[in-house]
N, C-alpha and C. Protein backbone atom coordinates (compact mmCIF):
# COMPACT_ATOMS: atom_id res chain seq x y z
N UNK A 1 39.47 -108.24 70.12
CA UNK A 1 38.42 -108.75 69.29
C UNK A 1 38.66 -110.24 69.05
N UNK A 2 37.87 -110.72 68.81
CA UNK A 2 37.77 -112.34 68.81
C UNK A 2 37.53 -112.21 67.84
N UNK A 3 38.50 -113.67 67.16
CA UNK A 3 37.99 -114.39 65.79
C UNK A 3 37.73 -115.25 65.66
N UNK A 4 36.49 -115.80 64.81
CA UNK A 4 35.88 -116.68 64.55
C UNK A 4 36.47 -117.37 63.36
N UNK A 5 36.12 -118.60 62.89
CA UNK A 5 36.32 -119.25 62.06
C UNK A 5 35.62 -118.20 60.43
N UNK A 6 34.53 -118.29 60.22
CA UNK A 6 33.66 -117.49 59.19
C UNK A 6 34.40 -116.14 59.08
N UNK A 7 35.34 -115.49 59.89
CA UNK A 7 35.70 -114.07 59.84
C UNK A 7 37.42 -114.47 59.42
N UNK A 8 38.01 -115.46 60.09
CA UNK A 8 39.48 -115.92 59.34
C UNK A 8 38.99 -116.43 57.85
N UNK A 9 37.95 -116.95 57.49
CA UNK A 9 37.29 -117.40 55.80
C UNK A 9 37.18 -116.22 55.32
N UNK A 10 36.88 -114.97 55.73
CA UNK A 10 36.74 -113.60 54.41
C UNK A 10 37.75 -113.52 54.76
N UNK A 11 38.95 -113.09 55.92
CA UNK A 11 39.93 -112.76 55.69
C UNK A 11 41.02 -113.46 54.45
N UNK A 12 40.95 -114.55 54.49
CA UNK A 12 41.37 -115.34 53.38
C UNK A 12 40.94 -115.31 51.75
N UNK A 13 39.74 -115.25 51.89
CA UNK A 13 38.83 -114.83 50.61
C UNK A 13 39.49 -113.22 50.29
N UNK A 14 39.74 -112.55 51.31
CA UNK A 14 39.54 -110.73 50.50
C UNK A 14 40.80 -111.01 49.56
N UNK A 15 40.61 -110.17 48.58
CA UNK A 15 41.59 -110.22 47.42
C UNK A 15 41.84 -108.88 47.24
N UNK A 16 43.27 -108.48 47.46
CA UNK A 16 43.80 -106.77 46.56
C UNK A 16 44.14 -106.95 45.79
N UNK A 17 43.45 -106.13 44.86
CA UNK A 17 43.54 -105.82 43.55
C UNK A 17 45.14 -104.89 43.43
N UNK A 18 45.66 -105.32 42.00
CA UNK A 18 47.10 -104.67 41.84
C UNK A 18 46.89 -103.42 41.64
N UNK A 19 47.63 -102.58 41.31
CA UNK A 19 47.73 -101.11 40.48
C UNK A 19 47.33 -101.34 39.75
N UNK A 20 47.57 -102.02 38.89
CA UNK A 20 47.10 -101.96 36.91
C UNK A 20 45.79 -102.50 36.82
N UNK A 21 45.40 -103.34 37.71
CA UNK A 21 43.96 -103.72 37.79
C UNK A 21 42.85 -102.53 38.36
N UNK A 22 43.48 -101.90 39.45
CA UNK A 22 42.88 -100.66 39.81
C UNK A 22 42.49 -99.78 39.18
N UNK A 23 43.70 -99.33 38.09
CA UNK A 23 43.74 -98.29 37.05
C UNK A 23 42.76 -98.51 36.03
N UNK A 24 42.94 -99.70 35.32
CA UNK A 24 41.81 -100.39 34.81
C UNK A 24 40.34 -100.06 34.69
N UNK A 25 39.88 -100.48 36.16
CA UNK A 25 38.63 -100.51 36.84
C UNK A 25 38.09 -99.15 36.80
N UNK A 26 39.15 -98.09 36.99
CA UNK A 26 39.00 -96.60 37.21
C UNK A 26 38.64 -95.82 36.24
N UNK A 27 39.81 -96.53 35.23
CA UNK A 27 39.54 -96.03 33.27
C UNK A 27 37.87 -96.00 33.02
N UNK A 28 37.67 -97.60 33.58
CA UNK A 28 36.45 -97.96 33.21
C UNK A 28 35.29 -96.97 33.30
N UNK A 29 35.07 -97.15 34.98
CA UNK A 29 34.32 -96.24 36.00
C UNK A 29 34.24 -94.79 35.18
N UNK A 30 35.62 -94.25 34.95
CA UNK A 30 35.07 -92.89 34.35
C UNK A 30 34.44 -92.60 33.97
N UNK A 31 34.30 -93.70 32.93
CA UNK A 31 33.85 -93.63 30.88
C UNK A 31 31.73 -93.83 31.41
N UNK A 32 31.63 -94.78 32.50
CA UNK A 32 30.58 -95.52 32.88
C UNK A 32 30.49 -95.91 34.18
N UNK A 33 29.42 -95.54 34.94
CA UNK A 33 29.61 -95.76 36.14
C UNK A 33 28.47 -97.09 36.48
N UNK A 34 27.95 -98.07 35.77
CA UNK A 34 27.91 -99.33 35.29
C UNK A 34 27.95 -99.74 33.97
N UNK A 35 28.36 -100.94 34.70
CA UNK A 35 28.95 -102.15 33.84
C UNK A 35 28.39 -102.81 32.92
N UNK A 36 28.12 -103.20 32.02
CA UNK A 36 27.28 -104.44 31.17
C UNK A 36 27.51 -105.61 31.37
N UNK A 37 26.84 -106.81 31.47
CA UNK A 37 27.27 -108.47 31.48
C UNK A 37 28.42 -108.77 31.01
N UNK A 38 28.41 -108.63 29.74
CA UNK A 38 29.26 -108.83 28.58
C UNK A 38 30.73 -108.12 28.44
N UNK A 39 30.26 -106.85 28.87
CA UNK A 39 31.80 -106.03 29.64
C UNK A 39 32.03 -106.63 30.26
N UNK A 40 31.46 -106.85 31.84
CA UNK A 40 32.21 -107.17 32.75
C UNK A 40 33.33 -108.58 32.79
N UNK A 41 32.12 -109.53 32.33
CA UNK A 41 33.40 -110.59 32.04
C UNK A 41 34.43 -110.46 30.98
N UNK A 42 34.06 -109.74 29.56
CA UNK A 42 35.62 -109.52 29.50
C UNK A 42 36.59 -108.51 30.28
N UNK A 43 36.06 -107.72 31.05
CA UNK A 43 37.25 -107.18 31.54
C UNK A 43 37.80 -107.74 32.53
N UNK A 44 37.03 -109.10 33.06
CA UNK A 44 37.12 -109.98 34.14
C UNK A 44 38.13 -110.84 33.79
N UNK A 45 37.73 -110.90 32.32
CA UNK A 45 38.83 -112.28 31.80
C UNK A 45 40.39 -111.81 31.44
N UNK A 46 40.29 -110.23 31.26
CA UNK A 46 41.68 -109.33 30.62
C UNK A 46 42.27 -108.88 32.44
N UNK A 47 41.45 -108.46 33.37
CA UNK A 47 42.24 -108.49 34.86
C UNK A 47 42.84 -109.74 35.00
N UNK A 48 42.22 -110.77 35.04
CA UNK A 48 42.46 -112.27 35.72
C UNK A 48 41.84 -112.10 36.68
N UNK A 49 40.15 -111.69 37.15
CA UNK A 49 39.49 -111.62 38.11
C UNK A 49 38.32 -112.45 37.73
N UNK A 50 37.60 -112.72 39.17
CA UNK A 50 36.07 -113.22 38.56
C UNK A 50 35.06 -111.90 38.38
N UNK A 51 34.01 -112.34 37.52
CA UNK A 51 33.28 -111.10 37.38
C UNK A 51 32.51 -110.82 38.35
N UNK A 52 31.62 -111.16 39.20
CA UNK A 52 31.39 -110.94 40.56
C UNK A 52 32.35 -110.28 41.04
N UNK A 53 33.69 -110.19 41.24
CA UNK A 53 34.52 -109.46 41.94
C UNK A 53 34.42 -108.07 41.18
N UNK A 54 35.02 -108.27 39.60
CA UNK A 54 34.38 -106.34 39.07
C UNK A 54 32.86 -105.83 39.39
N UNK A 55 32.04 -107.02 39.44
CA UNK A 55 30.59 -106.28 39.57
C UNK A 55 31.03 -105.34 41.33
N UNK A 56 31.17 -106.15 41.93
CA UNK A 56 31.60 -105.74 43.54
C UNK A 56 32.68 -104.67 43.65
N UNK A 57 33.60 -104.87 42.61
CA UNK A 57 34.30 -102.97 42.79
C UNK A 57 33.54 -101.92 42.38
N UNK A 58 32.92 -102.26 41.29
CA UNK A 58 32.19 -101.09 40.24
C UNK A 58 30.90 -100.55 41.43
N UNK A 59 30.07 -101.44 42.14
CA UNK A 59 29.33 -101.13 43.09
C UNK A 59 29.86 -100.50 44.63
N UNK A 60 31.54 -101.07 45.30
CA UNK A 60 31.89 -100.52 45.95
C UNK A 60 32.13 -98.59 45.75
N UNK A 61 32.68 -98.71 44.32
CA UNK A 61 33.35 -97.66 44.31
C UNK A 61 32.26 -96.71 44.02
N UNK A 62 30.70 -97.27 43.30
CA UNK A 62 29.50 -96.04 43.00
C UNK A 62 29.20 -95.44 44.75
N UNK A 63 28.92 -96.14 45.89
CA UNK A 63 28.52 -96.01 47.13
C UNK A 63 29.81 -95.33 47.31
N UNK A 64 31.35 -95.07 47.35
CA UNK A 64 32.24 -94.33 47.70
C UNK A 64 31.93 -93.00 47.36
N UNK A 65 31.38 -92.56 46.48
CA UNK A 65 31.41 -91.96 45.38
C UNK A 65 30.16 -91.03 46.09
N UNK A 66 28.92 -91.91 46.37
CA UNK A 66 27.80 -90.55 46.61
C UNK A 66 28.13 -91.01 48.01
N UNK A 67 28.99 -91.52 48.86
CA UNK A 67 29.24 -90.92 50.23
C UNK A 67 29.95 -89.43 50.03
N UNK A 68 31.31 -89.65 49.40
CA UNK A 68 31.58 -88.37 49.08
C UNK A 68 31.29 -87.05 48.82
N UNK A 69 30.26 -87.56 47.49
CA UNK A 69 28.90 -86.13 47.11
C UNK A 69 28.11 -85.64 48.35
N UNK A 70 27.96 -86.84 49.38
CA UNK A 70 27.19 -86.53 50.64
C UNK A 70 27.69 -85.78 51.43
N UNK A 71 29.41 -85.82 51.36
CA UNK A 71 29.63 -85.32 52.84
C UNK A 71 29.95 -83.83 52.11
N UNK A 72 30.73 -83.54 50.35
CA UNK A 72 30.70 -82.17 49.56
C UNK A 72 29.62 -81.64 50.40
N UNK A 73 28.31 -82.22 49.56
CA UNK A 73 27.09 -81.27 49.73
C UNK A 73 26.74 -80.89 51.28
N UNK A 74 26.83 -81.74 52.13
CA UNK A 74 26.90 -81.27 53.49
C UNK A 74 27.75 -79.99 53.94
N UNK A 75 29.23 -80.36 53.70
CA UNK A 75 30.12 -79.28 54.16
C UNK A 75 29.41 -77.63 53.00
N UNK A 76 29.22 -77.95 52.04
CA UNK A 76 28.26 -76.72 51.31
C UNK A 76 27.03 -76.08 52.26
N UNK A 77 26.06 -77.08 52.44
CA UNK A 77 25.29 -76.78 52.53
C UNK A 77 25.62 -75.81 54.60
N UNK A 78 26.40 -76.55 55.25
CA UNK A 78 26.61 -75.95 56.30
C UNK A 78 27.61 -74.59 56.65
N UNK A 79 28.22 -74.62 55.46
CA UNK A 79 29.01 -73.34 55.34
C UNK A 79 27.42 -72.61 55.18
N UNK A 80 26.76 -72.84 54.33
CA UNK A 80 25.62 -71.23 53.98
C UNK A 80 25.22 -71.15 54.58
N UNK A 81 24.86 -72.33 55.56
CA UNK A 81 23.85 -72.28 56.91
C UNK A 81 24.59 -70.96 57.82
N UNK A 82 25.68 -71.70 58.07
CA UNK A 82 26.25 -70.61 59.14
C UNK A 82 26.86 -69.10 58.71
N UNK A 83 26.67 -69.37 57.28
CA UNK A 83 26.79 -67.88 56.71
C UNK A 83 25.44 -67.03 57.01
N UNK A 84 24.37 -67.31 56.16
CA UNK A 84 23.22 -67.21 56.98
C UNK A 84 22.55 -66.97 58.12
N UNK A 85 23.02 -67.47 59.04
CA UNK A 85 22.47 -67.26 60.45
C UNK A 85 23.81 -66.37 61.04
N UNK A 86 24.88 -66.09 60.46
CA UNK A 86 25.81 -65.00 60.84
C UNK A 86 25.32 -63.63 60.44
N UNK A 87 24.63 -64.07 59.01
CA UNK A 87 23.66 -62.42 58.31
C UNK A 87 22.62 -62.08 59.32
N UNK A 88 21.80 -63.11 59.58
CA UNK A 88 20.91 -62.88 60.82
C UNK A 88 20.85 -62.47 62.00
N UNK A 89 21.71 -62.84 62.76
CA UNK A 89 22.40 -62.40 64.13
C UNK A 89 22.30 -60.74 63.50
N UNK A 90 23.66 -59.93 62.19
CA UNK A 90 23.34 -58.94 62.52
C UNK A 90 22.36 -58.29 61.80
N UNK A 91 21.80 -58.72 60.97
CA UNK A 91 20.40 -57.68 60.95
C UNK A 91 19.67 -57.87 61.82
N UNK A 92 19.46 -58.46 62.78
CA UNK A 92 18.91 -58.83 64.36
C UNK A 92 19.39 -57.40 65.10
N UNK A 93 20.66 -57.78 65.47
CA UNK A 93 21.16 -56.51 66.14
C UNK A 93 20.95 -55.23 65.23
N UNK A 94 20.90 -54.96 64.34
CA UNK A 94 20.70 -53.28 63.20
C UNK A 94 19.31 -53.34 63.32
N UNK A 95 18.64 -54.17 63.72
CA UNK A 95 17.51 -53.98 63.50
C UNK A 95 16.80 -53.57 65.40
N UNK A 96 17.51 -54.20 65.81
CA UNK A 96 17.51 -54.04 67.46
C UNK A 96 17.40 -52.24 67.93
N UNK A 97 18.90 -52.13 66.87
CA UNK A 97 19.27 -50.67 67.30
C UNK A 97 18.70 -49.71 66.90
N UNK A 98 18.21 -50.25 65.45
CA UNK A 98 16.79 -48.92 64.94
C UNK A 98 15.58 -48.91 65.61
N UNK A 99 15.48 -50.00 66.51
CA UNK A 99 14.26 -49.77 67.35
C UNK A 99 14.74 -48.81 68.42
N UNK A 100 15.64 -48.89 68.76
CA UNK A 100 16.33 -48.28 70.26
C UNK A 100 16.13 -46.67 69.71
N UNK A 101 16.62 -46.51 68.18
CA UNK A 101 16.66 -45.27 67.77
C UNK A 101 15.13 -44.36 67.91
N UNK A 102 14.70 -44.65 66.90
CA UNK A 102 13.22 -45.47 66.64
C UNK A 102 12.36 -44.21 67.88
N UNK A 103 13.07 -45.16 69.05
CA UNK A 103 11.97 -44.95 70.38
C UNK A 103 12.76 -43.42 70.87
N UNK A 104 13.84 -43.74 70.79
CA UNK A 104 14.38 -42.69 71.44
C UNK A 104 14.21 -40.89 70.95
N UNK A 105 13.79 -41.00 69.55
CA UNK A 105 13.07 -40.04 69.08
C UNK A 105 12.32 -39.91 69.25
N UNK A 106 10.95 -40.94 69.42
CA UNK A 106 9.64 -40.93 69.87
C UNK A 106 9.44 -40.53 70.82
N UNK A 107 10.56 -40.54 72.05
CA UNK A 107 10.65 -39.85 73.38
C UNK A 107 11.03 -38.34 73.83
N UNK A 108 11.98 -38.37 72.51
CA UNK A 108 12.44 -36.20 72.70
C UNK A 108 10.86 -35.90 72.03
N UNK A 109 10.54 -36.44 71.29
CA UNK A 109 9.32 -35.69 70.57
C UNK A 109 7.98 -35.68 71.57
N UNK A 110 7.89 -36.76 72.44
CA UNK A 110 6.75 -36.47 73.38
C UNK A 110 7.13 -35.95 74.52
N UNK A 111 8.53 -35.84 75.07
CA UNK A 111 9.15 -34.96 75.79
C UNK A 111 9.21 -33.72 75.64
N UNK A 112 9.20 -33.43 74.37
CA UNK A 112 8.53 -31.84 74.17
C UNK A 112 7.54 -31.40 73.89
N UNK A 113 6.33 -31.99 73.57
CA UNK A 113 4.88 -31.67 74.33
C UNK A 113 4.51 -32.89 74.91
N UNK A 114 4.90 -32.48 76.19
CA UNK A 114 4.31 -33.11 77.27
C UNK A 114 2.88 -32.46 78.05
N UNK A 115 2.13 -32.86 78.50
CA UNK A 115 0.70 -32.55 78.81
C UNK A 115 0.35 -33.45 79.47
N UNK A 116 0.73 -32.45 81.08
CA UNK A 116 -0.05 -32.87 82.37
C UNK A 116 0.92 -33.95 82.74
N UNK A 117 1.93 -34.10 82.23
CA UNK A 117 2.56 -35.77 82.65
C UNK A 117 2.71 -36.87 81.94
N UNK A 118 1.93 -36.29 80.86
CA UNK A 118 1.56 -37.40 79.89
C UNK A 118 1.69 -37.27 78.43
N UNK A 119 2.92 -38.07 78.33
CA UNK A 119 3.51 -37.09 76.42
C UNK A 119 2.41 -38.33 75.54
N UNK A 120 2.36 -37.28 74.70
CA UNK A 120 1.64 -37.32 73.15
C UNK A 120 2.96 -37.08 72.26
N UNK A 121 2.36 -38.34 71.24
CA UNK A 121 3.15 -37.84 69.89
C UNK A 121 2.13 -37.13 68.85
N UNK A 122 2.07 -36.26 68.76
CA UNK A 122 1.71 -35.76 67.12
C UNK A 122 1.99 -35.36 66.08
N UNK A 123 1.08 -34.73 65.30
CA UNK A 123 1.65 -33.85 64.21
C UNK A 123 2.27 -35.27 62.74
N UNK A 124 1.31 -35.91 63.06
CA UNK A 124 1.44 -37.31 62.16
C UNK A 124 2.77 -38.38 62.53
N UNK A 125 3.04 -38.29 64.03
CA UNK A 125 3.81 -39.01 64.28
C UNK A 125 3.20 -40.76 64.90
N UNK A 126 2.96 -41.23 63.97
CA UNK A 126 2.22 -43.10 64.65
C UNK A 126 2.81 -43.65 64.84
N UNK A 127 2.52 -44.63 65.15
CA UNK A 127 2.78 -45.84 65.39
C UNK A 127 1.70 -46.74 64.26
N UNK A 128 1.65 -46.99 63.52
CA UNK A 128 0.34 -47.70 62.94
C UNK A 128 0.31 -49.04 62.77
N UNK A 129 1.01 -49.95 63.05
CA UNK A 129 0.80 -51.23 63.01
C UNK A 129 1.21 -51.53 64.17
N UNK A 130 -0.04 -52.78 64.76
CA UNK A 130 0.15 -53.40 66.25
C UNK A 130 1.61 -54.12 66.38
N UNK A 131 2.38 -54.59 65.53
CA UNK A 131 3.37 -55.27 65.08
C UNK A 131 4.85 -54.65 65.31
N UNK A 132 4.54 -53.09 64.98
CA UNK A 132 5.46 -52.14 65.47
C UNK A 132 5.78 -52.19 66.58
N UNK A 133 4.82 -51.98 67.26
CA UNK A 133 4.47 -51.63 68.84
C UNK A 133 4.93 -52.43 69.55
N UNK A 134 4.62 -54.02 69.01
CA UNK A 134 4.98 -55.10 69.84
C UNK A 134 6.57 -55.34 69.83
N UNK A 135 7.25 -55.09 68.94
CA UNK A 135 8.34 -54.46 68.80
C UNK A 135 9.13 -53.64 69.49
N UNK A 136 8.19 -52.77 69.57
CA UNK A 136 8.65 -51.87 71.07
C UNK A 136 8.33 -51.67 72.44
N UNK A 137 7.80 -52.84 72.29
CA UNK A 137 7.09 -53.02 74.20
C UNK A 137 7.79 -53.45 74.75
N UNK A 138 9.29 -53.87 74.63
CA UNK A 138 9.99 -53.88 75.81
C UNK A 138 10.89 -52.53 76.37
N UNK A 139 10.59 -51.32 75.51
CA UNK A 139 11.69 -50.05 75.86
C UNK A 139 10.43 -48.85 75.85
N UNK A 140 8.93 -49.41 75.87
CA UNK A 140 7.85 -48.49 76.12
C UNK A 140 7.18 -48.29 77.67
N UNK A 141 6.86 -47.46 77.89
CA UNK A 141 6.20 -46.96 79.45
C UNK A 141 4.95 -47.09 78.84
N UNK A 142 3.52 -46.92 79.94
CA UNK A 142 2.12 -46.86 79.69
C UNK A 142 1.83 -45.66 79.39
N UNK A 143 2.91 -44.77 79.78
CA UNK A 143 2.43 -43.14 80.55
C UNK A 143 2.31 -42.55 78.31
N UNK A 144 2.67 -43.37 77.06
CA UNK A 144 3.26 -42.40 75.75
C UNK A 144 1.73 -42.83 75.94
N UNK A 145 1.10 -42.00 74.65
CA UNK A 145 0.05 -41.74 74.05
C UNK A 145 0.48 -41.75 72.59
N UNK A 146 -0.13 -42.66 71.64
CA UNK A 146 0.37 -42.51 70.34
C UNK A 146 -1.23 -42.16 69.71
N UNK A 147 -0.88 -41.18 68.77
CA UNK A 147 -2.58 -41.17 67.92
C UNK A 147 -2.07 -41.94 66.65
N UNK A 148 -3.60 -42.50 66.56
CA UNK A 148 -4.05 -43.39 65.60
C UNK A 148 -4.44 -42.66 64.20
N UNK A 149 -5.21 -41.98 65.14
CA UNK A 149 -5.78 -41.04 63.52
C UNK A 149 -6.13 -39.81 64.41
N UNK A 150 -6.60 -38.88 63.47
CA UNK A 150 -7.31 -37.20 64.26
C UNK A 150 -8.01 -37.37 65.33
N UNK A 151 -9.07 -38.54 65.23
CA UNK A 151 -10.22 -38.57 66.08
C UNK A 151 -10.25 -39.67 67.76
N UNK A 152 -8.96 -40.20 67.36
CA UNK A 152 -8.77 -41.21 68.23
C UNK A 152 -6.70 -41.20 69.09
N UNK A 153 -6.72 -41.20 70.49
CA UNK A 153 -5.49 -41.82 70.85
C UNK A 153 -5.76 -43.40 71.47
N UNK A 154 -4.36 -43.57 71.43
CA UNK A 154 -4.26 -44.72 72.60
C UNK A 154 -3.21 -44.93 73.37
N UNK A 155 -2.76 -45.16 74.26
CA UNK A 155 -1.44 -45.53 74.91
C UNK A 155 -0.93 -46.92 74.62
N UNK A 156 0.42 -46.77 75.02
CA UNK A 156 1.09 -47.71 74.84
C UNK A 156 0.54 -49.14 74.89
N UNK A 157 0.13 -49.18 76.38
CA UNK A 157 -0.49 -50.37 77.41
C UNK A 157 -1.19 -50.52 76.31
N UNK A 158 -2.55 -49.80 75.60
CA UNK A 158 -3.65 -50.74 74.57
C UNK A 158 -3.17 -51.01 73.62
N UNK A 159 -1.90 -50.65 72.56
CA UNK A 159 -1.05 -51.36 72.03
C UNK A 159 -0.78 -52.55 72.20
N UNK A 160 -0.08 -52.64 73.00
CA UNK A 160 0.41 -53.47 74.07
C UNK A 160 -0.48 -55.31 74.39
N UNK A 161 -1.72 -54.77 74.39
CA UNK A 161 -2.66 -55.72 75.43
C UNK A 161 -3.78 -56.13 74.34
């Protein structure tokens, strides 16, 4: 890295503050996280600092401060995230497998009245929401017949489509 003249001038200008001046500043900060005019230069005049320099800690150290709260609330907020989407994954899968269940009953039951080739569920066994169905259109054949009501069937496929 190259140095310039203007960058050896702050290096010269930066000033560390002692321990007891630190401690100070910190006492302060606790009590108030700004300063007043009238504070600042006396506590400017009891450090042996200029007051511009406490205005410039008291402001360094507020921006330290909600970087910090920033990165807390982040690491918070991404722990629940991934707690969250860990709950999801498995009620995803429990929910996967009650479909698997789901169907697989729907299948001994039209497997045992079967007619002509072509199982029916009855005896108030539905399907009643298109939403269900769509649900189960990837582990359904065209060949089920689900009734709707007494007067009406449909197959899978018009579910489906």
């Amino acid at each position: 890295m190259y140095t310039t003249a203007s960058s050896v001038k702050k290096m010269k200008n930066k000033i560390k503050f002692s321990d007891e001046q630190i401690r100070s500043l910190q006492t302060i900060f606790d009590s108030e996280t700004k300063i007043e005019p009238k504070k600042k230069v006396q506590l400017a005049r009891e450090l042996g600092l200029k007051p511009r320099q406490v205005a410039i800690w008291f402001q360094n150290k507020r921006a330290r401060r909600k970087t910090k709260k920033l990165e807390r609330d982040y690491s918070i907020l991404m722990a629940n995230y991934n707690n969250l989407a860990s709950r999801f994954d498995v009620l995803k899968k429990e929910k996967q497998s009650l479909l698997i269940q789901k169907l697989k009953e729907i299948e001994e039951k039209a497997g045992n009245s079967s007619n002509g080739g072509e199982s029916t569920i009855a005896n108030g066994e539905n399907i009643k929401s298109e939403v269900e169905a769509a649900e189960l259109k990837p582990y359904l054949s065209g060949k089920h017949v689900f009734s709707v009501d007494e007067n009406s069937m449909r197959s899978a496929a018009d579910y489906l489509n």
